[in-house]
C-alpha atoms as a PDB file:
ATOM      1  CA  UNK A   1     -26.114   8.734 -89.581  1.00  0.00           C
ATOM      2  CA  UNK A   2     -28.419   8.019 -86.824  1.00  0.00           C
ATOM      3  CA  UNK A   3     -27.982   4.277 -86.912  1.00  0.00           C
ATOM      4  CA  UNK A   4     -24.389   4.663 -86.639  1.00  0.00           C
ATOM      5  CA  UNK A   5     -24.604   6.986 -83.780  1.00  0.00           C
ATOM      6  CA  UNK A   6     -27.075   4.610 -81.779  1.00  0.00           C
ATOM      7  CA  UNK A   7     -24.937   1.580 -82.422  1.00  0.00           C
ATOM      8  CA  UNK A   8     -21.485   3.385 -81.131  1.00  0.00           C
ATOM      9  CA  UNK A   9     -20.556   1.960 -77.696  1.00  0.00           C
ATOM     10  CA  UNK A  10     -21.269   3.817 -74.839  1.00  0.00           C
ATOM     11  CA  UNK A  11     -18.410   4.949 -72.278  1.00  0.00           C
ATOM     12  CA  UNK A  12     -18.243   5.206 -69.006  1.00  0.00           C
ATOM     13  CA  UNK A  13     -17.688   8.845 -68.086  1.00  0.00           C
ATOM     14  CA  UNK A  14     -14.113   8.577 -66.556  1.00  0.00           C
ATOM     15  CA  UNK A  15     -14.168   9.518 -62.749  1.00  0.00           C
ATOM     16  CA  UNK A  16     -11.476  12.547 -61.760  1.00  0.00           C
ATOM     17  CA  UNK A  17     -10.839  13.426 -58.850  1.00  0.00           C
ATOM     18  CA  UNK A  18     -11.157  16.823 -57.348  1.00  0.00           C
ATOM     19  CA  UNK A  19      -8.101  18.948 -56.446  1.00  0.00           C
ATOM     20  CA  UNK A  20      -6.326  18.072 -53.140  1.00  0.00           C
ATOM     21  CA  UNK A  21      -8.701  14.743 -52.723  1.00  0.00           C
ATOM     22  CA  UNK A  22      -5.473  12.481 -52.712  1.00  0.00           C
ATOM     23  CA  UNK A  23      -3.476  15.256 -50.993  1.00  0.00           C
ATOM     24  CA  UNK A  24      -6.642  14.996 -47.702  1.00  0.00           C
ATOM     25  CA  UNK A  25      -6.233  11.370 -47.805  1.00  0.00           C
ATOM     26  CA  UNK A  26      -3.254  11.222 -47.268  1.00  0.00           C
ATOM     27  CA  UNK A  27      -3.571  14.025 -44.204  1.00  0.00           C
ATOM     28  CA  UNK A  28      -6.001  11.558 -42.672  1.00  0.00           C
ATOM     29  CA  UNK A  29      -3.879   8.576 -42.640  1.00  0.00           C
ATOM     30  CA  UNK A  30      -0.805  10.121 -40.949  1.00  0.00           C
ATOM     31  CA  UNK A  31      -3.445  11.832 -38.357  1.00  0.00           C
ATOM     32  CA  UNK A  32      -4.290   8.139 -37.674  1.00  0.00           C
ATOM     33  CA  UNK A  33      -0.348   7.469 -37.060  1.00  0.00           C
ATOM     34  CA  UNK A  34       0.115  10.048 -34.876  1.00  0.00           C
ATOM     35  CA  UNK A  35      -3.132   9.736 -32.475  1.00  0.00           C
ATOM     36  CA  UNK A  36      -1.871   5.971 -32.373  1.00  0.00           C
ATOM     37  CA  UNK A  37       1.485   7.171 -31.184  1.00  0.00           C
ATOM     38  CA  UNK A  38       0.248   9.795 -28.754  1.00  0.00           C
ATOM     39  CA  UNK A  39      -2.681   7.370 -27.231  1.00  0.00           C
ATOM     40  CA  UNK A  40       0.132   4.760 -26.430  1.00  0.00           C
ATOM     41  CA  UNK A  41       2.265   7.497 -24.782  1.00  0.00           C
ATOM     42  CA  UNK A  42      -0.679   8.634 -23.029  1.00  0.00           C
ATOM     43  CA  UNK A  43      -1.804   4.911 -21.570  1.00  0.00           C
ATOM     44  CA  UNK A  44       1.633   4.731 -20.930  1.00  0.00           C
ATOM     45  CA  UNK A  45       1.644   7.556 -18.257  1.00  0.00           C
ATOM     46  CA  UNK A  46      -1.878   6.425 -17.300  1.00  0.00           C
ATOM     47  CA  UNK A  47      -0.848   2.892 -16.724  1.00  0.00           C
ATOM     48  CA  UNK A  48       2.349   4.594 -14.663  1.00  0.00           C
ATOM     49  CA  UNK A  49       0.420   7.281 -12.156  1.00  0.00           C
ATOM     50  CA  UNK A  50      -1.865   4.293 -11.390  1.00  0.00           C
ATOM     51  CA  UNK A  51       0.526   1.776 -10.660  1.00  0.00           C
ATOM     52  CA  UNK A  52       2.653   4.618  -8.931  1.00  0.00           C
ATOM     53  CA  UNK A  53      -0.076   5.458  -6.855  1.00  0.00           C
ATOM     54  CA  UNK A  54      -0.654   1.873  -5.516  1.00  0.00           C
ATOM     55  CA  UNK A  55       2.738   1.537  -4.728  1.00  0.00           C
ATOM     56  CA  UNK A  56       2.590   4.699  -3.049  1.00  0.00           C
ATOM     57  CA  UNK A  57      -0.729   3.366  -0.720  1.00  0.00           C
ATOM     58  CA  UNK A  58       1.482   0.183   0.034  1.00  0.00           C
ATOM     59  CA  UNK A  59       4.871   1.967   0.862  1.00  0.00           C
ATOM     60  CA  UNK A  60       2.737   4.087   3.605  1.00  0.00           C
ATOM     61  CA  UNK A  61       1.055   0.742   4.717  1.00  0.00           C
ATOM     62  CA  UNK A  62       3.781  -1.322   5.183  1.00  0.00           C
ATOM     63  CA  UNK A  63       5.425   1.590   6.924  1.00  0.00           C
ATOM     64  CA  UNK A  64       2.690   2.098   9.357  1.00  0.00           C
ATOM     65  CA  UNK A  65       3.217  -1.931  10.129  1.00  0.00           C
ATOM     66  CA  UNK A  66       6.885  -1.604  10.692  1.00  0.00           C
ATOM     67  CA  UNK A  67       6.355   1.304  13.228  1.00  0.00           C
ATOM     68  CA  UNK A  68       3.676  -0.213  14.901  1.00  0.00           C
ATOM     69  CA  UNK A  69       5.867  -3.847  15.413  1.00  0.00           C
ATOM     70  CA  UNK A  70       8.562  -1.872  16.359  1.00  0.00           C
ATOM     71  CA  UNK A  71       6.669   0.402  18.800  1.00  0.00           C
ATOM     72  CA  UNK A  72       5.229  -2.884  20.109  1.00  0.00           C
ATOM     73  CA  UNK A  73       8.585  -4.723  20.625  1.00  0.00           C
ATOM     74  CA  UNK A  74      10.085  -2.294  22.289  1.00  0.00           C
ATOM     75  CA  UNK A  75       7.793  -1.936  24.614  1.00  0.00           C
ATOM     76  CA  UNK A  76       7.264  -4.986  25.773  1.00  0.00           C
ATOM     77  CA  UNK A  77      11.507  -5.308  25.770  1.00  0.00           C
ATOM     78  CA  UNK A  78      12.476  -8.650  27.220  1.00  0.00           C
ATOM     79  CA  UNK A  79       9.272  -9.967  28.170  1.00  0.00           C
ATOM     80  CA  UNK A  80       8.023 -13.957  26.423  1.00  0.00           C
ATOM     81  CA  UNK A  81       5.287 -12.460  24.801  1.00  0.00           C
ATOM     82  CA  UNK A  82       7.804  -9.539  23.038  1.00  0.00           C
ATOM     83  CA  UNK A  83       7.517 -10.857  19.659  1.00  0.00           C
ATOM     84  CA  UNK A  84       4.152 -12.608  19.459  1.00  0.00           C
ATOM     85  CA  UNK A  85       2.573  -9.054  20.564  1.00  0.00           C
ATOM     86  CA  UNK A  86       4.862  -7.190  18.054  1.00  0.00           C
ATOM     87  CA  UNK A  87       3.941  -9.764  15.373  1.00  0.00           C
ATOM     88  CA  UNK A  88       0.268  -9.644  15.365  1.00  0.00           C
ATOM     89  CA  UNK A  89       0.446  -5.830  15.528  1.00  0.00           C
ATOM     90  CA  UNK A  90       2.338  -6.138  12.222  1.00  0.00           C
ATOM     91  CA  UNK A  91      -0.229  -8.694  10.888  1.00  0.00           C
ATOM     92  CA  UNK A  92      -3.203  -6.659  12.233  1.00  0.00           C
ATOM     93  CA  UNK A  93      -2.063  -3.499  10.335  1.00  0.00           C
ATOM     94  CA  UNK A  94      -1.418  -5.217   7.210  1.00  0.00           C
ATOM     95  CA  UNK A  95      -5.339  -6.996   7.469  1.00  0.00           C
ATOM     96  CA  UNK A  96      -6.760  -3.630   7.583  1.00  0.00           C
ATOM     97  CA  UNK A  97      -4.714  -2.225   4.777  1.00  0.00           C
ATOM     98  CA  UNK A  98      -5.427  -5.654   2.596  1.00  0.00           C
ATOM     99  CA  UNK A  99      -1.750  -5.661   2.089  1.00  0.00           C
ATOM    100  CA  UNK A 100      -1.252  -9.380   3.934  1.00  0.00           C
ATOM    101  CA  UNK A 101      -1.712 -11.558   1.275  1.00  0.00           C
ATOM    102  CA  UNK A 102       1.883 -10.534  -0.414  1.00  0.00           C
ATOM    103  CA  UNK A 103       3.882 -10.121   2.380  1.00  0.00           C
ATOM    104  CA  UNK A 104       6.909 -12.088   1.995  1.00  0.00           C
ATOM    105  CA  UNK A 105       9.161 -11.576   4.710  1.00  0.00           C
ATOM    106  CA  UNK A 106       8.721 -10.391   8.522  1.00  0.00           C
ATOM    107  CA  UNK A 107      12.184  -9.907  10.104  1.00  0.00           C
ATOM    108  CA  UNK A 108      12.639  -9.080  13.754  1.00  0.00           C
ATOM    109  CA  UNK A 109      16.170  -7.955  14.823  1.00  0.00           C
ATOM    110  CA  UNK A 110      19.114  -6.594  16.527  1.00  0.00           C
ATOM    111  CA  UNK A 111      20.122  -2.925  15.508  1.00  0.00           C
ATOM    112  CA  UNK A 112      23.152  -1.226  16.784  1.00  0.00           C
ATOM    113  CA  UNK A 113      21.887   2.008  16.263  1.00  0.00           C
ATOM    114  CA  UNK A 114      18.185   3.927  16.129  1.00  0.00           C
ATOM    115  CA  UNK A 115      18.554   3.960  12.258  1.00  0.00           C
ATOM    116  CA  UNK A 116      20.665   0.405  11.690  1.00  0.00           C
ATOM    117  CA  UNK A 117      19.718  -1.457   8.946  1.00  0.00           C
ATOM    118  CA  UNK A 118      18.701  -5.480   8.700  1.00  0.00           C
ATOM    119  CA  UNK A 119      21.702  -7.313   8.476  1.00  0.00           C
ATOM    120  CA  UNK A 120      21.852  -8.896   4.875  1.00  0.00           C
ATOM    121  CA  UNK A 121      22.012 -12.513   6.973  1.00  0.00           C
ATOM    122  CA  UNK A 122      18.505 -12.011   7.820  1.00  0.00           C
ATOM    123  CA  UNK A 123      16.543 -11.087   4.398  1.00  0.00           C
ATOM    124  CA  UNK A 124      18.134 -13.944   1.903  1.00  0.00           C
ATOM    125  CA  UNK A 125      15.798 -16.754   0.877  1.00  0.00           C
ATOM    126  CA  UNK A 126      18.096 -19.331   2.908  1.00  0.00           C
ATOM    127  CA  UNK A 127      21.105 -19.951   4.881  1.00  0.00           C
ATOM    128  CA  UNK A 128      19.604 -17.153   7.843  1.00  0.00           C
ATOM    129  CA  UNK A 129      22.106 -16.385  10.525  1.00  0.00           C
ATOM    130  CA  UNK A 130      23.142 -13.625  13.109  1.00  0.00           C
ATOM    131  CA  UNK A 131      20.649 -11.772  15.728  1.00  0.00           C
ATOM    132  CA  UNK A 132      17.094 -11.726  14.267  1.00  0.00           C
ATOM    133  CA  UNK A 133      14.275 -13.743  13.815  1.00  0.00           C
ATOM    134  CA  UNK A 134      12.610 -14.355  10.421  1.00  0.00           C
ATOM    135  CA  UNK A 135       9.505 -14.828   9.786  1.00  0.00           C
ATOM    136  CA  UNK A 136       7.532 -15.720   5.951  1.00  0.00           C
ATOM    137  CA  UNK A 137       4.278 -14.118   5.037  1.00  0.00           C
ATOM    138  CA  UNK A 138       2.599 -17.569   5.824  1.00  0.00           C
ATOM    139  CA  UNK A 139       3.952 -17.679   8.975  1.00  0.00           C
ATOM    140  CA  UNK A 140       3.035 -14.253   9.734  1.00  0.00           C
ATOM    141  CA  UNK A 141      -0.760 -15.056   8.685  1.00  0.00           C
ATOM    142  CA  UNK A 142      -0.558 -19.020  10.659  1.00  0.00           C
ATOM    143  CA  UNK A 143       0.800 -17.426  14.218  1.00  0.00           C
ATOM    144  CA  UNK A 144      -1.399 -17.915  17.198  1.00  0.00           C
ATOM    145  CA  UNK A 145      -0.266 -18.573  21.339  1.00  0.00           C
ATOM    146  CA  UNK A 146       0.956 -21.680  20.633  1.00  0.00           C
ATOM    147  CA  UNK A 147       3.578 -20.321  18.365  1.00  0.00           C
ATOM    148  CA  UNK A 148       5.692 -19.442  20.528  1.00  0.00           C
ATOM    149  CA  UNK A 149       7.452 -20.885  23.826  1.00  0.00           C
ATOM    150  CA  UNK A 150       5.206 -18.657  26.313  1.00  0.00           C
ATOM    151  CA  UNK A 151       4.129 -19.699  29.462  1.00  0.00           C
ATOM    152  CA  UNK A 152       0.864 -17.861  29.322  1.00  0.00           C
ATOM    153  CA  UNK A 153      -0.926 -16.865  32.446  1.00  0.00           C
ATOM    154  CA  UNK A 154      -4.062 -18.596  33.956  1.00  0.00           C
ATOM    155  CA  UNK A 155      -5.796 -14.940  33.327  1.00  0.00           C
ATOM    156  CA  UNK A 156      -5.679 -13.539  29.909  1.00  0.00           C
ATOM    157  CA  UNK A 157      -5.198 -10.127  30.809  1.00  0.00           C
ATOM    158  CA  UNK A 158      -1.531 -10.853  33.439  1.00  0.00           C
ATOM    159  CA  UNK A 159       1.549 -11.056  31.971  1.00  0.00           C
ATOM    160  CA  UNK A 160       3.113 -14.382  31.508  1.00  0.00           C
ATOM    161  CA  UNK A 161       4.529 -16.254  33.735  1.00  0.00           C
ATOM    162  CA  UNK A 162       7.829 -17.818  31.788  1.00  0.00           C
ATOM    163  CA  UNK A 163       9.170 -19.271  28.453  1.00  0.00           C
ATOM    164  CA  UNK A 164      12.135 -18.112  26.593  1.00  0.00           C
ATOM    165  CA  UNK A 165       9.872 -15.897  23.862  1.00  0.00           C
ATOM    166  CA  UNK A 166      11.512 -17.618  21.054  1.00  0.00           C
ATOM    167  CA  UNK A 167       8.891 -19.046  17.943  1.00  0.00           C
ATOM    168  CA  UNK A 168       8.576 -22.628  18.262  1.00  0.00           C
ATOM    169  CA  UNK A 169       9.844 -25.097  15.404  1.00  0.00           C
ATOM    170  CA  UNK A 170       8.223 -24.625  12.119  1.00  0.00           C
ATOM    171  CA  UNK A 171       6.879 -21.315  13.437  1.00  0.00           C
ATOM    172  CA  UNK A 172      10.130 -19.461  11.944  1.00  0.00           C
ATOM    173  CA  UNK A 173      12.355 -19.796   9.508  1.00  0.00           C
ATOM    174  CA  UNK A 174      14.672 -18.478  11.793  1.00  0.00           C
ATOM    175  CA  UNK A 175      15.194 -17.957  15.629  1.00  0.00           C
ATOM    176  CA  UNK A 176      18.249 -16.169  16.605  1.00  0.00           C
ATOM    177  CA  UNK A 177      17.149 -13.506  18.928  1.00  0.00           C
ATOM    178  CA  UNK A 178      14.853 -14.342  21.441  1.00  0.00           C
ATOM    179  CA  UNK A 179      13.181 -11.975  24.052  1.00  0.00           C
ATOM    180  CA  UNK A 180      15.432 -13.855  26.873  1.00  0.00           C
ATOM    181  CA  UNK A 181      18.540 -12.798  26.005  1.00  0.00           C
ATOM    182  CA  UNK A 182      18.101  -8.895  25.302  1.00  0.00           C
ATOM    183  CA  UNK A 183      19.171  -6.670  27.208  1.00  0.00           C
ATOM    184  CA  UNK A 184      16.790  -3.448  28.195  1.00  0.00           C
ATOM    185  CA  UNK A 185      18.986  -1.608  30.766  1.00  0.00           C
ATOM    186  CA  UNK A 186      18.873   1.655  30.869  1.00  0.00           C
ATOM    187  CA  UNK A 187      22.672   2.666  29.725  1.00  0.00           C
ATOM    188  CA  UNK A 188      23.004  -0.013  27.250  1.00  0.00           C
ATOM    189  CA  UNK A 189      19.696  -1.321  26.350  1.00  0.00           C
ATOM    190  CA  UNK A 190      19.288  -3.255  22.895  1.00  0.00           C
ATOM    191  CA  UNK A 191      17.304  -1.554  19.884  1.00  0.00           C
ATOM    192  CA  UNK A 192      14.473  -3.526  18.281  1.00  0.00           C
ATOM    193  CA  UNK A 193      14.136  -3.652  14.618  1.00  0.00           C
ATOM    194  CA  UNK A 194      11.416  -4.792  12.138  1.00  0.00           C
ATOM    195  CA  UNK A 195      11.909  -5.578   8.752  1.00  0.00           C
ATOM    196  CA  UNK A 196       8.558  -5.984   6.129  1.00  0.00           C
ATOM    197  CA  UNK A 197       9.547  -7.425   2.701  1.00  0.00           C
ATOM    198  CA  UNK A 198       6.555  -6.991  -0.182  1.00  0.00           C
ATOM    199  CA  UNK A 199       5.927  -7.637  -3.079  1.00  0.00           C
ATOM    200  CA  UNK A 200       3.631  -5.211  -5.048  1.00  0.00           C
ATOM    201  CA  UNK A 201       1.267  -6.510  -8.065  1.00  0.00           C
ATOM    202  CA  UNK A 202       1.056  -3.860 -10.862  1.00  0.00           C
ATOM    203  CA  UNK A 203      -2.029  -3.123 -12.640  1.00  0.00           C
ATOM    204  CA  UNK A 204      -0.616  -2.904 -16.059  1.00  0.00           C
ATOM    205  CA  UNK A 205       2.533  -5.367 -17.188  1.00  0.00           C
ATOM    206  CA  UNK A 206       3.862  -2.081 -19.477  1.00  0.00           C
ATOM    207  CA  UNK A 207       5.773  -1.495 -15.952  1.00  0.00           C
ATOM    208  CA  UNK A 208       6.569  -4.958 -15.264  1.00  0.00           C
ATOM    209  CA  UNK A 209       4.165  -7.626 -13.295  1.00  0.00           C
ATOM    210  CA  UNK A 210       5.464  -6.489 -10.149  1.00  0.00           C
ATOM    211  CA  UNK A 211       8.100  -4.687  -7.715  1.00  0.00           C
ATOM    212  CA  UNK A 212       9.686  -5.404  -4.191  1.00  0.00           C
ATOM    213  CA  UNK A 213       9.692  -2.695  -1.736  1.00  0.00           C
ATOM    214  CA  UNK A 214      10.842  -2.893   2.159  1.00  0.00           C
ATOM    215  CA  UNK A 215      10.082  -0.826   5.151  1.00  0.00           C
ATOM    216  CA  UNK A 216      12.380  -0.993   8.401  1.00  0.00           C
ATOM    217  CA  UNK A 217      11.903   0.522  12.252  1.00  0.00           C
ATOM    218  CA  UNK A 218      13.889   0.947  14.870  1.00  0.00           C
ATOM    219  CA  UNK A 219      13.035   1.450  18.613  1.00  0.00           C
ATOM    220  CA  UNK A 220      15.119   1.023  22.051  1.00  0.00           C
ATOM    221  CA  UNK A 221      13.899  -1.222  24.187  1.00  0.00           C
ATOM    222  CA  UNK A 222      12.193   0.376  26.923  1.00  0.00           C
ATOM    223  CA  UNK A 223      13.466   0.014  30.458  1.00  0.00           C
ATOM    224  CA  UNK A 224      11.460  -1.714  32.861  1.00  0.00           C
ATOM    225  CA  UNK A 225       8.847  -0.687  35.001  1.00  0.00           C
ATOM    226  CA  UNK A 226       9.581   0.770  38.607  1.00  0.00           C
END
């Protein structure tokens, strides 16, 4: 009796599991669906303020840049150095906001009103026409004196002496309104408008790569000096 119950086969003591183990299992694997669903909602609105935010920084900066080439312009009215002055105010406010590098169009023109808008002539990628002057976001960074057709002054600090105002060849992609041929008289002077194209770079592609936004100021020419 004892050699038979030495020589039965042993068996393994079946495993069962405990009440509710399969049920908590089961709780932890849709918790790990739902965090996964929440924490890409979540980056999502993350990824959004941020990228909102930036564009938010640039909008202001590339405002401030219109204003100031505007303010500029029109203050200098129908003198050579109109536009070169306006455009390295633009350029100078976009260096200290680090927004130059994606500028990608600088448009100086005509308005018929204090809130007119660009003409749609002026902001294509080709085929430019009407009263403005357009300008890339190379050529905005490339300008210097000789950019222009200025007749500048033996001393820096007089106003020049003659030239038509207008960019020279290759300095624009467009020259249709140069400082010679506006008018800044009192009753019907000419308004002065700037136009900054840009292109902002997002953060996070779950917005898209990137976005254009615009800025445009207007200003009438000032009259001249008694």
């Amino acid at each position: 009796m004892v050699r038979r119950i030495l020589n039965r086969p042993l068996h393994r003591r079946r495993h069962v599991p405990a009440p509710g183990h399969e049920h908590c299992r089961a709780e932890r694997g849709v918790t790990v669906v739902e965090f996964s669903f929440v924490a890409l909602m979540l980056l999502t609105v993350v990824a959004g303020t941020v990228d909102y935010g930036r564009a938010w920084q640039s909008g202001m900066a590339i405002n401030e840049a219109t204003r100031t080439g505007a303010r500029v312009g029109s203050g200098q009215a129908a003198q050579p150095n109109a536009d070169y002055n306006a455009l390295t105010g633009i350029r100078s406010a976009l260096v200290a906001s680090n927004k130059i590098d994606d500028v990608e169009l600088v448009v100086i023109y005509r308005s018929d009103s204090a809130n007119g808008a660009v003409p749609a002539s002026c902001t294509g990628t080709s085929g430019y026409s009407g009263l403005c002057n357009v300008f890339t976001g190379a050529q905005l960074v490339a300008l210097g004196p000789t950019s222009f057709n200025i007749t500048w002054a033996v001393n820096p600090s007089d106003p020049p002496t003659g030239g038509s105002g207008c960019a020279n060849s290759g300095a624009a992609q467009y020259r249709g309104w140069c400082p010679n041929v506006r008018s800044n008289t009192q009753a019907s002077a000419d308004y002065y408008g700037v136009y900054v194209r840009y292109r902002q770079r997002n953060l996070f592609p779950i917005l898209g790569t990137s976005r254009l936004m615009s800025r445009t100021a207007v200003m009438r020419l000032e009259p001249p000096s008694v």
